[in-house]
C-alpha atoms as a PDB file:
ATOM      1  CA  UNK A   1       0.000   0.000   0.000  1.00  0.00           C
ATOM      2  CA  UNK A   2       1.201   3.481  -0.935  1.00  0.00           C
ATOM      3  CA  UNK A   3       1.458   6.181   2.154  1.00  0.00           C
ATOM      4  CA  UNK A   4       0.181   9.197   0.978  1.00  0.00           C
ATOM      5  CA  UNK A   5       0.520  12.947   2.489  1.00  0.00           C
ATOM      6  CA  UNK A   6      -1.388  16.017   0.893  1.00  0.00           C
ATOM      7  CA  UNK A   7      -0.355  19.599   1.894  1.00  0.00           C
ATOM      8  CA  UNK A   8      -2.682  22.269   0.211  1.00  0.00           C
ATOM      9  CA  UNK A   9      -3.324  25.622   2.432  1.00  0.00           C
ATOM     10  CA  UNK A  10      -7.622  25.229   0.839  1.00  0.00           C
ATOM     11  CA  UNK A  11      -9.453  23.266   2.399  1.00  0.00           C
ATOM     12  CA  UNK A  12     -12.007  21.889  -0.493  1.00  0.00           C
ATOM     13  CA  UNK A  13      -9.093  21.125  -2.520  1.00  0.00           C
ATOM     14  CA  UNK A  14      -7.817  18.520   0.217  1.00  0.00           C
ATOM     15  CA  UNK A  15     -11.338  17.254   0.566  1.00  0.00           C
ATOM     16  CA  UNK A  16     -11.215  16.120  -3.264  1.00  0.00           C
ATOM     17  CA  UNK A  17      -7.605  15.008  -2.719  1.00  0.00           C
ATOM     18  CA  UNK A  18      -9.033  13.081   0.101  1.00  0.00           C
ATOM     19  CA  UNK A  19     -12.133  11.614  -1.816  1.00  0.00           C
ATOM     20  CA  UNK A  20     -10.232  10.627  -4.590  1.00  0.00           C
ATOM     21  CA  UNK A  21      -7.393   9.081  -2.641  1.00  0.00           C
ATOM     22  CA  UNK A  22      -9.686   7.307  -0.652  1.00  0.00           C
ATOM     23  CA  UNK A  23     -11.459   5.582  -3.655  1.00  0.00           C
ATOM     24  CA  UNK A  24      -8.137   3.639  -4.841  1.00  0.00           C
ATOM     25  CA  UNK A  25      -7.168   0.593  -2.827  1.00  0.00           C
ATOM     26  CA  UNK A  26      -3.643   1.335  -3.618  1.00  0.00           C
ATOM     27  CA  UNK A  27      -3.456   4.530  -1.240  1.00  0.00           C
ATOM     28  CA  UNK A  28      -3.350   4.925   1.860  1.00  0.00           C
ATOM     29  CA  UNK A  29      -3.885   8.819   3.238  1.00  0.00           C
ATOM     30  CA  UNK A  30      -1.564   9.191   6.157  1.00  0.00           C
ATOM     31  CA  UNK A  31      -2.023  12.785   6.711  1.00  0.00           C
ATOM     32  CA  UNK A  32      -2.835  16.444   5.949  1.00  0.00           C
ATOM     33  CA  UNK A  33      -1.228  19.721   6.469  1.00  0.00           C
ATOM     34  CA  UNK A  34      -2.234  23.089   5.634  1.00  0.00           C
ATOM     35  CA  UNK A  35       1.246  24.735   5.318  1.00  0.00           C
ATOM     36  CA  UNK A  36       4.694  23.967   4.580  1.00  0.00           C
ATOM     37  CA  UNK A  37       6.034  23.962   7.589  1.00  0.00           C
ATOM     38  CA  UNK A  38       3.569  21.092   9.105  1.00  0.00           C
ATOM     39  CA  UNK A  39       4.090  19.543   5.587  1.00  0.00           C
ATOM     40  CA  UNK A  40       7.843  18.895   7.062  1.00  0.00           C
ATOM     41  CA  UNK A  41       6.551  18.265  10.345  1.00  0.00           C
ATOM     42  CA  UNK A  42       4.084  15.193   9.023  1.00  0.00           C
ATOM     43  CA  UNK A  43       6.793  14.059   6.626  1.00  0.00           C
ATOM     44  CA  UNK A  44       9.431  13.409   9.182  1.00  0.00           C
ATOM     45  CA  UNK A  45       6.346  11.873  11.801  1.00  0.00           C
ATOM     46  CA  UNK A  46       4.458   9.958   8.925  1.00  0.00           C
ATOM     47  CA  UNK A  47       7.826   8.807   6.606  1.00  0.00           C
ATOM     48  CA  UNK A  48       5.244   8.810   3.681  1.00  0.00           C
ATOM     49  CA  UNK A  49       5.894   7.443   0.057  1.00  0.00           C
ATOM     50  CA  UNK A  50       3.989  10.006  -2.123  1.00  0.00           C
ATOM     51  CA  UNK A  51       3.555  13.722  -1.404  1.00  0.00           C
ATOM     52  CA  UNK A  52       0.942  15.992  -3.390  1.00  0.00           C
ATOM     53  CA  UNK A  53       1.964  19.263  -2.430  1.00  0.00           C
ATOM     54  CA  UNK A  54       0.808  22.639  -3.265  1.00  0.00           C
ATOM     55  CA  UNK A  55       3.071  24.525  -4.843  1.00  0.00           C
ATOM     56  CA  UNK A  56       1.666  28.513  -3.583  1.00  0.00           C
ATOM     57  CA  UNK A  57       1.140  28.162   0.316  1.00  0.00           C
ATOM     58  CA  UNK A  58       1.310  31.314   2.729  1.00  0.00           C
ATOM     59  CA  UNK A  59       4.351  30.222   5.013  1.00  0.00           C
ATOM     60  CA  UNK A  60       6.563  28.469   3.085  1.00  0.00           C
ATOM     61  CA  UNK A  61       5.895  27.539  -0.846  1.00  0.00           C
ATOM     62  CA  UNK A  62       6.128  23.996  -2.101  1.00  0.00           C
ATOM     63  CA  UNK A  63       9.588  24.468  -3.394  1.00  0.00           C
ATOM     64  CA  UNK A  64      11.214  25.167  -0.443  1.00  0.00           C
ATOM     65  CA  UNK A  65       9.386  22.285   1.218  1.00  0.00           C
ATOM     66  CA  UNK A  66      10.672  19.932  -1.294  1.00  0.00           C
ATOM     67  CA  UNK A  67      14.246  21.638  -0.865  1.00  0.00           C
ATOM     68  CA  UNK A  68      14.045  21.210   2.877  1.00  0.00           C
ATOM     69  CA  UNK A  69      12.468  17.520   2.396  1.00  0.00           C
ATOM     70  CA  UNK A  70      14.896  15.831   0.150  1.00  0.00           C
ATOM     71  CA  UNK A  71      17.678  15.569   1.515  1.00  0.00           C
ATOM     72  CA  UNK A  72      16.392  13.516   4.440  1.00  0.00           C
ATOM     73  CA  UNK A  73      14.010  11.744   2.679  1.00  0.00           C
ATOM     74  CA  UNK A  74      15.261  10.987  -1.402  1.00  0.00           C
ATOM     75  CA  UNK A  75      13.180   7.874  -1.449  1.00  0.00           C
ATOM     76  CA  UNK A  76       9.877  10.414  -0.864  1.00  0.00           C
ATOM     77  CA  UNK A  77       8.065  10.644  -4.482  1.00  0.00           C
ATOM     78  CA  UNK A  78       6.803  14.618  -4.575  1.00  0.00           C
ATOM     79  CA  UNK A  79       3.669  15.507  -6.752  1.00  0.00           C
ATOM     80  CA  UNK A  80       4.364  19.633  -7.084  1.00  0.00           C
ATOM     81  CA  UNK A  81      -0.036  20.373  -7.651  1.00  0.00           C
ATOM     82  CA  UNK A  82      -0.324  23.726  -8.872  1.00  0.00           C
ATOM     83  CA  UNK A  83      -1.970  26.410 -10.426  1.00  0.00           C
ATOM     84  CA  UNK A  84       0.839  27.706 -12.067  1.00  0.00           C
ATOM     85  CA  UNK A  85       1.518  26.904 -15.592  1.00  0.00           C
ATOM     86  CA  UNK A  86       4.815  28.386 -15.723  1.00  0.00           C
ATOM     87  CA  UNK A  87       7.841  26.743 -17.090  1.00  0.00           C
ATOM     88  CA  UNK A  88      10.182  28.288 -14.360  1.00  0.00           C
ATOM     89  CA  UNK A  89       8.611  27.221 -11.519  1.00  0.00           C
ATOM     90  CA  UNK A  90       8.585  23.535 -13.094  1.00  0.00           C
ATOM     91  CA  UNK A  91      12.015  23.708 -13.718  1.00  0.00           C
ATOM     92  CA  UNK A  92      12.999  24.764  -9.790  1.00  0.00           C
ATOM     93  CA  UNK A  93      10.504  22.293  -9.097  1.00  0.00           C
ATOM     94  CA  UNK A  94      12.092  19.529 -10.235  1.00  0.00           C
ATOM     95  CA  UNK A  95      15.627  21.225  -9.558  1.00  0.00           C
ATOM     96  CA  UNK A  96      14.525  20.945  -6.011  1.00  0.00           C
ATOM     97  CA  UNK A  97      13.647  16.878  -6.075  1.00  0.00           C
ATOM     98  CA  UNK A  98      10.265  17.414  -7.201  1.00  0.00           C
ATOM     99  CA  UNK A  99       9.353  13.945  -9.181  1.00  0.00           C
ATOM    100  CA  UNK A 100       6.173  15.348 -10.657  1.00  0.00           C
ATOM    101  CA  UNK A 101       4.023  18.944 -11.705  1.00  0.00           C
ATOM    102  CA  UNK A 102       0.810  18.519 -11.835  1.00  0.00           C
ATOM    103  CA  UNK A 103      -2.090  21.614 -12.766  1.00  0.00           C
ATOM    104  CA  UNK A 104      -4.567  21.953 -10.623  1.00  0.00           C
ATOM    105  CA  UNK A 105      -7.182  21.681 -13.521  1.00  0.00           C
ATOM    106  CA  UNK A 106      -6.038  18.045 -14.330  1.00  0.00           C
ATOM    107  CA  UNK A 107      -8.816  15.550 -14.353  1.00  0.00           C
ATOM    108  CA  UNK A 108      -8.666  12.623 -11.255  1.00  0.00           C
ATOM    109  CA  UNK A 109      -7.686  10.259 -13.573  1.00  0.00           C
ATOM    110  CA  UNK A 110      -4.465  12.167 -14.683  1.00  0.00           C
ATOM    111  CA  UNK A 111      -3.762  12.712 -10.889  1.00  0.00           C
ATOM    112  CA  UNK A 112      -3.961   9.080 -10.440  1.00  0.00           C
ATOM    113  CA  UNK A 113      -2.010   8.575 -13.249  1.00  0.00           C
ATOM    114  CA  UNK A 114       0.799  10.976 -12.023  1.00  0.00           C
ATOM    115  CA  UNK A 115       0.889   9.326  -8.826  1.00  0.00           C
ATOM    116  CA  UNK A 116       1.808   5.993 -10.521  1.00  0.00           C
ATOM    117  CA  UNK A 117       4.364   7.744 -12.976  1.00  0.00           C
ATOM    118  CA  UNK A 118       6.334   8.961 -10.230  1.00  0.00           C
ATOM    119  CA  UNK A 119       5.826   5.861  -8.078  1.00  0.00           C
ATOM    120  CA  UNK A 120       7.931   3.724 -11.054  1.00  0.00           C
ATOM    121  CA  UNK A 121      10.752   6.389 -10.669  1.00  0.00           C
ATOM    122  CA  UNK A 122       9.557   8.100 -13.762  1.00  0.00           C
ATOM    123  CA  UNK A 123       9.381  12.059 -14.155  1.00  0.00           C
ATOM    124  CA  UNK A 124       5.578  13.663 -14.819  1.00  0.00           C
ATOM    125  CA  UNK A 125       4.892  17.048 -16.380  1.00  0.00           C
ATOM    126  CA  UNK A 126       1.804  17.697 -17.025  1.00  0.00           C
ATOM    127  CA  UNK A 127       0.781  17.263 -20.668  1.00  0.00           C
ATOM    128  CA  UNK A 128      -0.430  20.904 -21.171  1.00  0.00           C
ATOM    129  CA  UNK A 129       3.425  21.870 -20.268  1.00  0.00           C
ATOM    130  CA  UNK A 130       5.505  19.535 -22.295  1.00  0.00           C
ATOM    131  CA  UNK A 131       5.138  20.583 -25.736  1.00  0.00           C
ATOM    132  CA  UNK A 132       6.854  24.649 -24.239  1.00  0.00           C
ATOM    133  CA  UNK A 133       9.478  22.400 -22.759  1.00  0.00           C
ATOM    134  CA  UNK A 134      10.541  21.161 -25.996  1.00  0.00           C
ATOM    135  CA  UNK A 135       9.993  23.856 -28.565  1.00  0.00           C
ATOM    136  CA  UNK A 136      12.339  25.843 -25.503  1.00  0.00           C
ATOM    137  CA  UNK A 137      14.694  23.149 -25.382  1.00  0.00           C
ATOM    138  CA  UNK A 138      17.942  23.484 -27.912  1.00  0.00           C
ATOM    139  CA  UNK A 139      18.657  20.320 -29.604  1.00  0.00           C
ATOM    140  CA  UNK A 140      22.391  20.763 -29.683  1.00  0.00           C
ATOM    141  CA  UNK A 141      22.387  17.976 -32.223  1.00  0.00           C
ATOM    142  CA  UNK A 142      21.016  19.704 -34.991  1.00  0.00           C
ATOM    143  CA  UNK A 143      22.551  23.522 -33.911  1.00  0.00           C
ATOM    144  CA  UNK A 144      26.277  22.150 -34.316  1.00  0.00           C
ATOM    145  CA  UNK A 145      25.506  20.141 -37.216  1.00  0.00           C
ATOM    146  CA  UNK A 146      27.413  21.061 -41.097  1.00  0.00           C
ATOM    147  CA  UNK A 147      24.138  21.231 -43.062  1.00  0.00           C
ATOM    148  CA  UNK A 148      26.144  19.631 -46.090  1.00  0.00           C
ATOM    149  CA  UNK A 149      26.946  16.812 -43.642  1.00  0.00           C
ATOM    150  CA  UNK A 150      23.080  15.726 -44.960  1.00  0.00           C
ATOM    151  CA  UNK A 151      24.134  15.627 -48.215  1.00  0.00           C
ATOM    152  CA  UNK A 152      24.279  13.043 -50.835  1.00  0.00           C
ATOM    153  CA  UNK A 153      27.810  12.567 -52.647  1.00  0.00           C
ATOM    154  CA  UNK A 154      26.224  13.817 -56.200  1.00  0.00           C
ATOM    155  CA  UNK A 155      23.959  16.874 -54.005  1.00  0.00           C
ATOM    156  CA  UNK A 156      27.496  17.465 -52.860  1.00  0.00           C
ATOM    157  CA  UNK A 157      28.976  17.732 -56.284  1.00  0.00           C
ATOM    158  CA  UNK A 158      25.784  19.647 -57.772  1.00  0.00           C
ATOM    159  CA  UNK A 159      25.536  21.968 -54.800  1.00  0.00           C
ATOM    160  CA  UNK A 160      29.893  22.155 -56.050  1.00  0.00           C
ATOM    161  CA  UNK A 161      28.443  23.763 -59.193  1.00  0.00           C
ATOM    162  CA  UNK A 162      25.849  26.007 -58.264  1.00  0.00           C
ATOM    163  CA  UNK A 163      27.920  28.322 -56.244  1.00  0.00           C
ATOM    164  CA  UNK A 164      30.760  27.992 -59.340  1.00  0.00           C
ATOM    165  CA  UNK A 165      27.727  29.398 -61.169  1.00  0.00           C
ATOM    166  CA  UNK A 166      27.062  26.894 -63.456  1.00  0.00           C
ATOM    167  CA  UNK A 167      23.406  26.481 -64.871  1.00  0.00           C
ATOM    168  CA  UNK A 168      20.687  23.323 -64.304  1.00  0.00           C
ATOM    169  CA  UNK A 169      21.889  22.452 -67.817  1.00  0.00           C
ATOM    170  CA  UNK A 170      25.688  23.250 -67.885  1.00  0.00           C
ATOM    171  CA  UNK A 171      25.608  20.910 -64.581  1.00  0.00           C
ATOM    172  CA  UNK A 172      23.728  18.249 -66.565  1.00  0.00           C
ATOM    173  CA  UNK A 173      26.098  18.156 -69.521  1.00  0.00           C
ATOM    174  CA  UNK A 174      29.341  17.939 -66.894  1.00  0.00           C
ATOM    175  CA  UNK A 175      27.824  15.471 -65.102  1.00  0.00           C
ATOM    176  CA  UNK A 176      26.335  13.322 -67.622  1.00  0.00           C
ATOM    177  CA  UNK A 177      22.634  13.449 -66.079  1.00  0.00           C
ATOM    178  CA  UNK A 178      19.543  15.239 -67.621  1.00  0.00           C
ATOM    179  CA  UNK A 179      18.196  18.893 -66.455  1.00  0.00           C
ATOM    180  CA  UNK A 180      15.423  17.486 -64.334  1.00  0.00           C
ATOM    181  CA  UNK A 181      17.615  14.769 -62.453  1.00  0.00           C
ATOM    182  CA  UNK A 182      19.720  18.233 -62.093  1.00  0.00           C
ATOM    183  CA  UNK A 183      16.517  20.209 -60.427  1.00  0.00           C
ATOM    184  CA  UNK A 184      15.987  17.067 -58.246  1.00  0.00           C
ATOM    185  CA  UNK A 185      18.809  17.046 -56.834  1.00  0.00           C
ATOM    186  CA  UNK A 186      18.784  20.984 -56.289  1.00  0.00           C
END
């Protein structure tokens, strides 16, 4: 059975927590908190597996919880549950140990599902997130790459031609091949 701790400061969002934890047979809800401070309190009492922590909470925010958390407990499996869809605060998130950012808006399902993501060791983002992640994210693959390197051996000798200024059909006659093989290649 999977401990599970929820720290959100509202109240009606750890009532659904609580409902929808308490409908899996998997989970086990070990505790609340309200703040971040008696998050840390409850994690060191309640050695939990799974945390769903709020990310905005008035004493101390859910990054500085998981900051304070991790190092004592790296086994613990934090859910970062958030209204937030900013692509800083997911990347201190998971800087900080987080294993998982989840929006508030997700449906249960998806919270369930993020729950048994992290549990395997895996990373969640949520969905919504990923896609500004990687259109964000260099690809240092393609940036350093020789864009002849791509190149066929006869593109190579065509492309040769082109910048000596040779025409589609002065390359075809040197190279033995018609005008349109010439404009394929091209």
């Amino acid at each position: 059975m999977t401990r599970v701790l929820i720290a959100d400061d509202h109240a009606i969002v750890r009532a659904g927590l609580r409902a929808l934890l308490l409908e899996e047979a998997q989970f086990d809800l070990i505790g609340e908190a309200v703040g971040g401070y008696e998050a840390i309190d409850l994690v060191e009492k309640t050695n939990p597996d799974v945390m769903i922590l709020d990310l905005s909470m008035p004493d101390l925010d859910g990054i500085s919880v998981t900051r304070k958390i991790k190092p004592q407990f790296p086994d613990l499996k934090i859910l970062i549950l958030t209204l937030h869809e900013d692509e800083a605060l997911l990347k201190e998130a998971i800087r900080a140990g987080a294993a998982g950012y989840i929006l508030k808006r997700a449906a249960e399902a998806e919270l369930i599902s993020a729950i048994r993501v992290i549990l395997r060791g895996d990373l969640y983002i949520d969905p919504s997130m990923v896609r500004g992640l990687l259109e964000e994210t260099p690809n240092p693959r393609i940036d350093q790459m020789d864009p002849t390197e791509s190149l066929t051996p006869r593109e190579t000798e065509i492309l040769r031609l082109i910048v000596e200024g040779y025409t589609n059909r002065q390359i075809g006659q040197e190279l033995n091949i018609s005008i349109r093989t010439v404009e394929g290649h091209r």
